[in-house]
Protein backbone atom coordinates (compact mmCIF):
# COMPACT_ATOMS: atom_id res chain seq x y z
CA UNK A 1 -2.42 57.84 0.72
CA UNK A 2 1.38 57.47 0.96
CA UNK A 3 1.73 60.00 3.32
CA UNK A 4 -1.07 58.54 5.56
CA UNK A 5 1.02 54.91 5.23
CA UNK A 6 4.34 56.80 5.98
CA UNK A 7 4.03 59.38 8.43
CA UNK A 8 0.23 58.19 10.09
CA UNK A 9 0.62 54.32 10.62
CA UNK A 10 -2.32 53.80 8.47
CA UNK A 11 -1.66 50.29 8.07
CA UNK A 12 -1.05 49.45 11.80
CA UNK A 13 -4.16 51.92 12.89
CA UNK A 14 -7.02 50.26 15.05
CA UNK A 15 -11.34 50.64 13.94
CA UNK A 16 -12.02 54.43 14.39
CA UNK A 17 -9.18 56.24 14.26
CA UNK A 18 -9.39 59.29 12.53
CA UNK A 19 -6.54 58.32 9.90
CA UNK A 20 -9.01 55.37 9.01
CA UNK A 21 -11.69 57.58 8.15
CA UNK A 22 -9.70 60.33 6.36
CA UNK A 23 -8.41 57.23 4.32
CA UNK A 24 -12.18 55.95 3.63
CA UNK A 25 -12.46 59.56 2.33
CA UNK A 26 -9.71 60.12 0.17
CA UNK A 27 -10.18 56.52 -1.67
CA UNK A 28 -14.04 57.49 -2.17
CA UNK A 29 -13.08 60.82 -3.95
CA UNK A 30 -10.32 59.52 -5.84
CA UNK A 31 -12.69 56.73 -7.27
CA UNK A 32 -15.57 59.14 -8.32
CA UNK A 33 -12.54 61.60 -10.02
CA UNK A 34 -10.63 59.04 -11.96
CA UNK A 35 -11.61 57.11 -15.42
CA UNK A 36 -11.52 52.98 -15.11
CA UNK A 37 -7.77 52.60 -16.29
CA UNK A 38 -6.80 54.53 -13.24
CA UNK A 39 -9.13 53.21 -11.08
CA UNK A 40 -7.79 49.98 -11.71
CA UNK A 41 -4.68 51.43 -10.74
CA UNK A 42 -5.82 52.35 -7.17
CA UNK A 43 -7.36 49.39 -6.26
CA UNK A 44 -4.56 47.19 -7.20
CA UNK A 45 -2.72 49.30 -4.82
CA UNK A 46 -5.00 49.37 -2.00
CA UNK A 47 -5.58 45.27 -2.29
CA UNK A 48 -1.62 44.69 -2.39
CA UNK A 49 -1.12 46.94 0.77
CA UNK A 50 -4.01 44.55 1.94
CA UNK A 51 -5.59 48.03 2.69
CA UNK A 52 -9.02 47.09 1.32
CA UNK A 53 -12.19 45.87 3.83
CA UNK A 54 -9.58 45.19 6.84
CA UNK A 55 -8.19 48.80 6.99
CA UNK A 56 -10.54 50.82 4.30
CA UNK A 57 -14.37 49.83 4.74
CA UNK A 58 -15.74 50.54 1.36
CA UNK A 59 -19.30 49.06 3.02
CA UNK A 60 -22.45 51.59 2.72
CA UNK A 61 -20.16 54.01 0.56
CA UNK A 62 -21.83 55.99 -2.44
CA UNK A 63 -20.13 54.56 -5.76
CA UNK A 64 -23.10 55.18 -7.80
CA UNK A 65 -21.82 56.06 -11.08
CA UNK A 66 -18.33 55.26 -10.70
CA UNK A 67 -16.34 53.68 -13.88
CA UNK A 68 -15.05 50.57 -12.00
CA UNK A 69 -14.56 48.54 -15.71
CA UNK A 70 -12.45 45.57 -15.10
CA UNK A 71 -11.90 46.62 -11.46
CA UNK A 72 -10.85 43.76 -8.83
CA UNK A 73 -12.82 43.85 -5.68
CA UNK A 74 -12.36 40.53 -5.18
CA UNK A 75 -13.74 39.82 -1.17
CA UNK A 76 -14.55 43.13 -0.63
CA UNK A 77 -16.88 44.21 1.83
CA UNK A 78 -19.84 46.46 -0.26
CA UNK A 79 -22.37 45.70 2.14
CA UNK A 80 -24.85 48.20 1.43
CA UNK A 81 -23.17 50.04 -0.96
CA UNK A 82 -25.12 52.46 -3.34
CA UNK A 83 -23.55 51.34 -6.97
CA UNK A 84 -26.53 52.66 -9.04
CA UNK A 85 -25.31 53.71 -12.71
CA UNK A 86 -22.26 52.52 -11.57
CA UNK A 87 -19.99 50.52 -14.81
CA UNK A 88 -18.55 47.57 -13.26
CA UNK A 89 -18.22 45.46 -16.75
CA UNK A 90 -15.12 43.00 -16.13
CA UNK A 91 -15.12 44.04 -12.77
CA UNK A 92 -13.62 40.72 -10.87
CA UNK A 93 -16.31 40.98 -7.82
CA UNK A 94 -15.78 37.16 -6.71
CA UNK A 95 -16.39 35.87 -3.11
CA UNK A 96 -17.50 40.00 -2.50
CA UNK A 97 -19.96 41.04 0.06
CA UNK A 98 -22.81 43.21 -1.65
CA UNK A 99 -25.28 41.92 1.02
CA UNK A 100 -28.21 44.54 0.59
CA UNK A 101 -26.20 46.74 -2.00
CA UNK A 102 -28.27 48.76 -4.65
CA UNK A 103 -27.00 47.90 -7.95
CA UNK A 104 -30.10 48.86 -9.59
CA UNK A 105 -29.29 49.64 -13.24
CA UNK A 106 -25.44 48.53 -12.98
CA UNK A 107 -23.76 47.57 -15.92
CA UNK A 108 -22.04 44.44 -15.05
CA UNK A 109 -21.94 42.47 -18.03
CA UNK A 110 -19.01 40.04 -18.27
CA UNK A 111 -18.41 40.72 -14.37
CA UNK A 112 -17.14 37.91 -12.53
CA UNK A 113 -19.55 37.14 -9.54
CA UNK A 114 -18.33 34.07 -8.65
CA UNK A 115 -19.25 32.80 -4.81
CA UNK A 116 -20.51 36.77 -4.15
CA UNK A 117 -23.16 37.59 -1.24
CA UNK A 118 -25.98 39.55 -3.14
CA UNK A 119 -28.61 38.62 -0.26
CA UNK A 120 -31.21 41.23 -0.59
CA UNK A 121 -29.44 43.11 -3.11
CA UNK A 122 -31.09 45.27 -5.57
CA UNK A 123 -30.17 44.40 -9.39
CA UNK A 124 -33.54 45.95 -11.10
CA UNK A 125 -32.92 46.99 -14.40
CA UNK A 126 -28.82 45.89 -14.36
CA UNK A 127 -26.81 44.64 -17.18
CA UNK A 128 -25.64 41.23 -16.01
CA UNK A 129 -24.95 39.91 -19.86
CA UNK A 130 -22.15 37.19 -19.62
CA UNK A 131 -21.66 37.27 -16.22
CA UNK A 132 -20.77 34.43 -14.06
CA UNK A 133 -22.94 34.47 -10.54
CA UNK A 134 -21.97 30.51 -9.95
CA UNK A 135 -22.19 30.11 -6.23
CA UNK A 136 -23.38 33.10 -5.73
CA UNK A 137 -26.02 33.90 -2.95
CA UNK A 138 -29.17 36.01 -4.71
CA UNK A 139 -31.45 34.75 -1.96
CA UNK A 140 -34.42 37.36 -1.61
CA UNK A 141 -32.97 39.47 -4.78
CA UNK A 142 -34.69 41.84 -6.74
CA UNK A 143 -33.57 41.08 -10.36
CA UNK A 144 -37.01 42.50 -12.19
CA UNK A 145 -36.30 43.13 -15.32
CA UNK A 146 -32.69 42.17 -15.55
CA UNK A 147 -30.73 41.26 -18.31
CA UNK A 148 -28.82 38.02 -17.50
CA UNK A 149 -28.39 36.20 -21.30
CA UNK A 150 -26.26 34.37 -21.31
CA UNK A 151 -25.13 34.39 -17.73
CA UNK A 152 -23.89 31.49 -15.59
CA UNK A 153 -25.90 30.61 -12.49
CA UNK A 154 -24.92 27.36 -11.36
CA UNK A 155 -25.83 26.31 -8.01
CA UNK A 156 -26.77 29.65 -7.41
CA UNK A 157 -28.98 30.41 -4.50
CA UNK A 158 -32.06 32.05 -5.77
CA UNK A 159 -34.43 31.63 -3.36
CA UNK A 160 -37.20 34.10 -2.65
CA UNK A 161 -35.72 36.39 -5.49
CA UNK A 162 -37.66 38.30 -7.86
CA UNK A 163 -36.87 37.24 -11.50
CA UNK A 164 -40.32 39.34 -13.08
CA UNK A 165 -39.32 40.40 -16.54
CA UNK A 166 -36.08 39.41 -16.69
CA UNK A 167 -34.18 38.15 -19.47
CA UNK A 168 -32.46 34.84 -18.95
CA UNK A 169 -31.78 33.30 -22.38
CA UNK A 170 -29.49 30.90 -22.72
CA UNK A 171 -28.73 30.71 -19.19
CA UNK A 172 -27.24 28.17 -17.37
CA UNK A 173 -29.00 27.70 -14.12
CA UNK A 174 -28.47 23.86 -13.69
CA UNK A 175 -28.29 22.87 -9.57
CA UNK A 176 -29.57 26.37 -8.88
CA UNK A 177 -32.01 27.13 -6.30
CA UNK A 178 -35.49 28.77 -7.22
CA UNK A 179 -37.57 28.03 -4.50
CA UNK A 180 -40.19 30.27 -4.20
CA UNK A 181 -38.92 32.41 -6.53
CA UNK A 182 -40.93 35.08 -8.94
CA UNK A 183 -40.51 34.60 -12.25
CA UNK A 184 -43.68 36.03 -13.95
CA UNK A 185 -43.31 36.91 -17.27
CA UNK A 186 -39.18 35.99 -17.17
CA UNK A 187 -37.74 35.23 -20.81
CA UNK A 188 -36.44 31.26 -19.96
CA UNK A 189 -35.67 30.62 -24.02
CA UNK A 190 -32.81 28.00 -23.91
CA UNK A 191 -31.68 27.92 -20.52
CA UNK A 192 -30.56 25.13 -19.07
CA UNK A 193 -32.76 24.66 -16.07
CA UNK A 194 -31.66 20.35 -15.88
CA UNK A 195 -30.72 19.26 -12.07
CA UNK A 196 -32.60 16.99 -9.72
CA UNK A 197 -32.29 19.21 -7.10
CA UNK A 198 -34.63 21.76 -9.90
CA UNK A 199 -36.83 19.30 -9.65
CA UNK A 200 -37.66 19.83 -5.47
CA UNK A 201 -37.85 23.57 -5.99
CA UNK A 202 -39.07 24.71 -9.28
CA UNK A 203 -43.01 24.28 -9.82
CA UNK A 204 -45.01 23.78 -12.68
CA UNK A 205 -47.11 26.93 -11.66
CA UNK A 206 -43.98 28.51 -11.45
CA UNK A 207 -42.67 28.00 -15.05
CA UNK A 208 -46.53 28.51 -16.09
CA UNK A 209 -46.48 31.92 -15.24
CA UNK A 210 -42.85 32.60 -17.09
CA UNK A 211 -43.13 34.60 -20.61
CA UNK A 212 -41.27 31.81 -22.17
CA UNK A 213 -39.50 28.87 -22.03
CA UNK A 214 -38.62 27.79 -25.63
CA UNK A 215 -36.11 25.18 -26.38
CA UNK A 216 -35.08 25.57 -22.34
CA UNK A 217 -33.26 22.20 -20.58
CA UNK A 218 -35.88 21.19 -17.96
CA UNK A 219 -35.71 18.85 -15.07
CA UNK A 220 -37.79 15.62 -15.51
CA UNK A 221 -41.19 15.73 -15.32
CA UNK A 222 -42.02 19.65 -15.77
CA UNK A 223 -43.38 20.93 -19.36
CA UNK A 224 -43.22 23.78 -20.88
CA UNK A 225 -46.68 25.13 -22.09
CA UNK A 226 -44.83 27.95 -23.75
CA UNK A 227 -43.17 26.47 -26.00
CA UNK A 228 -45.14 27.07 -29.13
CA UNK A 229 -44.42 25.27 -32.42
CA UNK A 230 -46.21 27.22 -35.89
CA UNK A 231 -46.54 25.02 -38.67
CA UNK A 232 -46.61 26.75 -42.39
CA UNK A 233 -48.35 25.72 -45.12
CA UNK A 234 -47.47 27.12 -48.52
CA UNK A 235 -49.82 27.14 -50.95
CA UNK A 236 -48.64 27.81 -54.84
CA UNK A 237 -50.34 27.77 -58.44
CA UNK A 238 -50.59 29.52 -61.82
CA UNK A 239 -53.70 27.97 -63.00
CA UNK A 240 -56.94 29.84 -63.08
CA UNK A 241 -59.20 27.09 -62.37
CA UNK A 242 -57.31 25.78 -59.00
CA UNK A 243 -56.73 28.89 -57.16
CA UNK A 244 -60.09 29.20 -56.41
CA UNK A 245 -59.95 25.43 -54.73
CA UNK A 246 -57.00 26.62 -52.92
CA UNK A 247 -58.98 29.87 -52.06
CA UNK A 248 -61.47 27.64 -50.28
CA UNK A 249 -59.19 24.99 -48.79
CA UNK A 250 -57.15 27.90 -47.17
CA UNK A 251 -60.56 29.09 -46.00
CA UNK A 252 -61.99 25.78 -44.63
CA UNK A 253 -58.61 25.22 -42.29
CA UNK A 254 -58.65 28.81 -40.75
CA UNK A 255 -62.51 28.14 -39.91
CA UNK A 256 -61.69 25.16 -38.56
């Protein structure tokens, strides 16, 4: 890379020159080769030469499977990157571009994904544990079966996306968007779903059809019929001549 900076004007090059695209290569194969301590390495590099999106386009490159732990890609262009089985936990992906990326099964916990464009993206079956997505555009998503506990969402944009099966408890989706969004069968235990603007765009049928909803925050005037409370009764004696009474009490309330 130095000598492409030094001797090829790399950094003063126009869209489509060849050094451009022998750059895009070389930053590709370096980031499948190296481990996430070096990767880190790189990248800082690249995004102090301001090298990054307005000289290398990283968009529609194949990262899948690439350790980018702790990484910044802060604003970078990953439209329609392939980042399958790719680790990005810590990864500082704020105000990015992942418009129609496939992060299907990325582990992203703890990633910051503040203000980020994940219109259309593909999340199935990603780690998103602890990360913050506040701001962040999921409009028309596919987050089946994604683990989000934990995970900040507010005034997120999740219109349109499909929440199926995933796992949002605890989750702080207060002024978020879910218009028309899928959540059959989602996990909603404790989040925080309290905003008047919830209140315009969530539907009762909508948080009907969710798994559950347990001790979760909701705006005024939609209920939870998940939220299931079990009463015990205990029952105790070492006399003979009551436990058959208590035998028959027990009996009487269950056939009731």
């Amino acid at each position: 890379m130095r000598d492409l900076l030094l001797n090829h004007n790399l950094a003063k090059s126009a869209p489509g020159d060849e050094v451009r695209q022998v750059a895009r290569v070389q930053t590709l194969s370096t980031l499948r080769s190296l481990d996430a301590s070096r990767n880190i390495i790189v990248l800082q590099f690249l995004q102090e030469a301001h090298l990054i999106s307005a000289v290398i386009n990283l968009s529609h490159a194949d990262l899948s499977d690439d350790d980018l732990s702790g990484a910044d890609l802060s604003g970078v262009d990953l439209t329609g990157c392939t980042l399958t089985g790719a680790h990005l936990d810590g990864a500082n992906l704020g105000g990015a571009d992942l418009y129609s990326a496939n992060v299907n099964s990325v582990d992203l916990s703890n990633a910051n994904l503040s203000g980020a464009n994940l219109f259309d993206a593909i999340l199935t079956g990603a780690d998103l544990n602890g990360a913050h997505l506040s701001n962040a555009t999921l409009t028309g998503a596919f987050l089946d079966n994604t683990t989000l506990n934990g995970t900040g969402l507010t005034d997120a944009r999740l219109n349109g996306a499909d929440l199926s099966g995933a796992r949002l408890d605890g989750v702080d989706l207060s002024g978020a968007d879910l218009d028309r969004a899928n959540m059959y069968n989602a996990d909603l235990s404790r989040a925080d779903l309290s905003s008047a603007r919830l209140t315009d765009n969530l539907t009762q049928q909508q948080l009907d059809e969710v798994h559950s909803c347990i001790n979760a925050t909701l705006p005024t005037g939609l209920t939870c019929h998940h939220d299931v409370r079990v009463t015990l009764t205990y029952w105790y004696t070492e006399s003979a001549t009551e436990a058959p009474v208590i035998s028959k009490l027990i009996h009487r309330s269950y056939s009731a």
